[in-house]
Protein backbone atom coordinates (compact mmCIF):
# COMPACT_ATOMS: atom_id res chain seq x y z
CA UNK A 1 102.17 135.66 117.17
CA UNK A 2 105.93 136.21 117.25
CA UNK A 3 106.70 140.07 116.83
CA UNK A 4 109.38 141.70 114.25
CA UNK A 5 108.50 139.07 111.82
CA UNK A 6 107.30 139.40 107.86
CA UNK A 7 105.26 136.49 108.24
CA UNK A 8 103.86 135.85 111.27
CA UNK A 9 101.88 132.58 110.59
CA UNK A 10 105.47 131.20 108.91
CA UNK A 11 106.97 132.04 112.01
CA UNK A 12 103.94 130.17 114.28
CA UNK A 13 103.64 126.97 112.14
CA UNK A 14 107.48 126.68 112.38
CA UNK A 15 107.73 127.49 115.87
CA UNK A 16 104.99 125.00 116.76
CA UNK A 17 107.01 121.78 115.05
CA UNK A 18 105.54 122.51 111.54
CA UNK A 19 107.60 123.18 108.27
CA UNK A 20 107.79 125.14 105.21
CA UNK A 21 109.16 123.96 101.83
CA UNK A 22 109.87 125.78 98.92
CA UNK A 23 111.72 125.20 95.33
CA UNK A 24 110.79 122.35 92.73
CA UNK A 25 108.43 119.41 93.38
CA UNK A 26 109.11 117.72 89.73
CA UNK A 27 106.90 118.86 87.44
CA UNK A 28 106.22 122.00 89.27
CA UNK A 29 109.02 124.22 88.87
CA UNK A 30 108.71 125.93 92.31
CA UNK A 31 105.90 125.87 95.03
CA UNK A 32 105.68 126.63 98.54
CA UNK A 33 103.80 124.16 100.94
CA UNK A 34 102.77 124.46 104.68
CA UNK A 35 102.14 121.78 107.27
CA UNK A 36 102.38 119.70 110.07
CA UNK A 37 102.43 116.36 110.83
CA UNK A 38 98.63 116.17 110.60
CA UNK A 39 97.41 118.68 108.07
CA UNK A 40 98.83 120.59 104.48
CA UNK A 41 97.38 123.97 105.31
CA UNK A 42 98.28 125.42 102.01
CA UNK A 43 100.13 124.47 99.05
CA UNK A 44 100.86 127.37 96.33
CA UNK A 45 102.22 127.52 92.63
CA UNK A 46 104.62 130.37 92.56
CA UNK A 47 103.11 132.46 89.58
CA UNK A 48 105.19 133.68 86.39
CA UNK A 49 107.18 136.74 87.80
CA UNK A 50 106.89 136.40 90.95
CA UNK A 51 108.79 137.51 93.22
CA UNK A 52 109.73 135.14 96.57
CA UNK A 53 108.88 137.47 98.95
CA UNK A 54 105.23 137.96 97.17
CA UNK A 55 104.78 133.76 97.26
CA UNK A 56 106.08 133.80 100.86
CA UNK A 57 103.18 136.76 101.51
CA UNK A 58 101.06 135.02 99.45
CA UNK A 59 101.67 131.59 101.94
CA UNK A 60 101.47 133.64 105.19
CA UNK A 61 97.67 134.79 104.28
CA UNK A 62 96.90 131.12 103.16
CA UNK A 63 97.96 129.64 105.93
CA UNK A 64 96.46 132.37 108.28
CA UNK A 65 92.83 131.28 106.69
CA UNK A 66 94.07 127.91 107.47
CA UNK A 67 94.64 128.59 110.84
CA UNK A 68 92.10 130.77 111.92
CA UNK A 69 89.32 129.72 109.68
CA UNK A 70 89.73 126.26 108.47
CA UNK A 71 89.75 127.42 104.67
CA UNK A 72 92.70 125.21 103.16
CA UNK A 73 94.19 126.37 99.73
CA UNK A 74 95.62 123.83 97.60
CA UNK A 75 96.94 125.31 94.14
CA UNK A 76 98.87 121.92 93.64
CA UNK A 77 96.34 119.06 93.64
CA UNK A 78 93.56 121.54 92.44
């Protein structure tokens, strides 16, 4: 994992050719989905008051049980 970064597993998907996208996917007012060309590791709802730092935590830990132990978390397409 890359050092001096909040979110290490971000900063690994990314670095590896995935992506990241966050903001509105009409009629969800703002999620935050990981992938790659192959797999959506984890797709999250940003809960009322949250703050974007929490839902980009709250992605890094998804997508390190993604990762690491296969556990996918989809908040999106329940």
């Amino acid at each position: 994992m890359p050092p001096n970064t909040s979110w290490p597993h971000i900063q690994a998907l990314i670095d590896d050719g995935g992506n990241v996208s966050i903001g509105q996917i009409y009629p969800i007012p703002c999620a935050a989905v990981a992938s790659d060309e192959h797999n959506m590791y984890a797709a999250l709802l940003r809960r009322d008051g949250e703050s974007l730092t929490d839902l980009l935590n709250r992605l890094d830990t998804a997508l390190e049980a993604a990762l690491t132990r296969d556990i996918y978390t989809d908040e999106i397409n329940g």
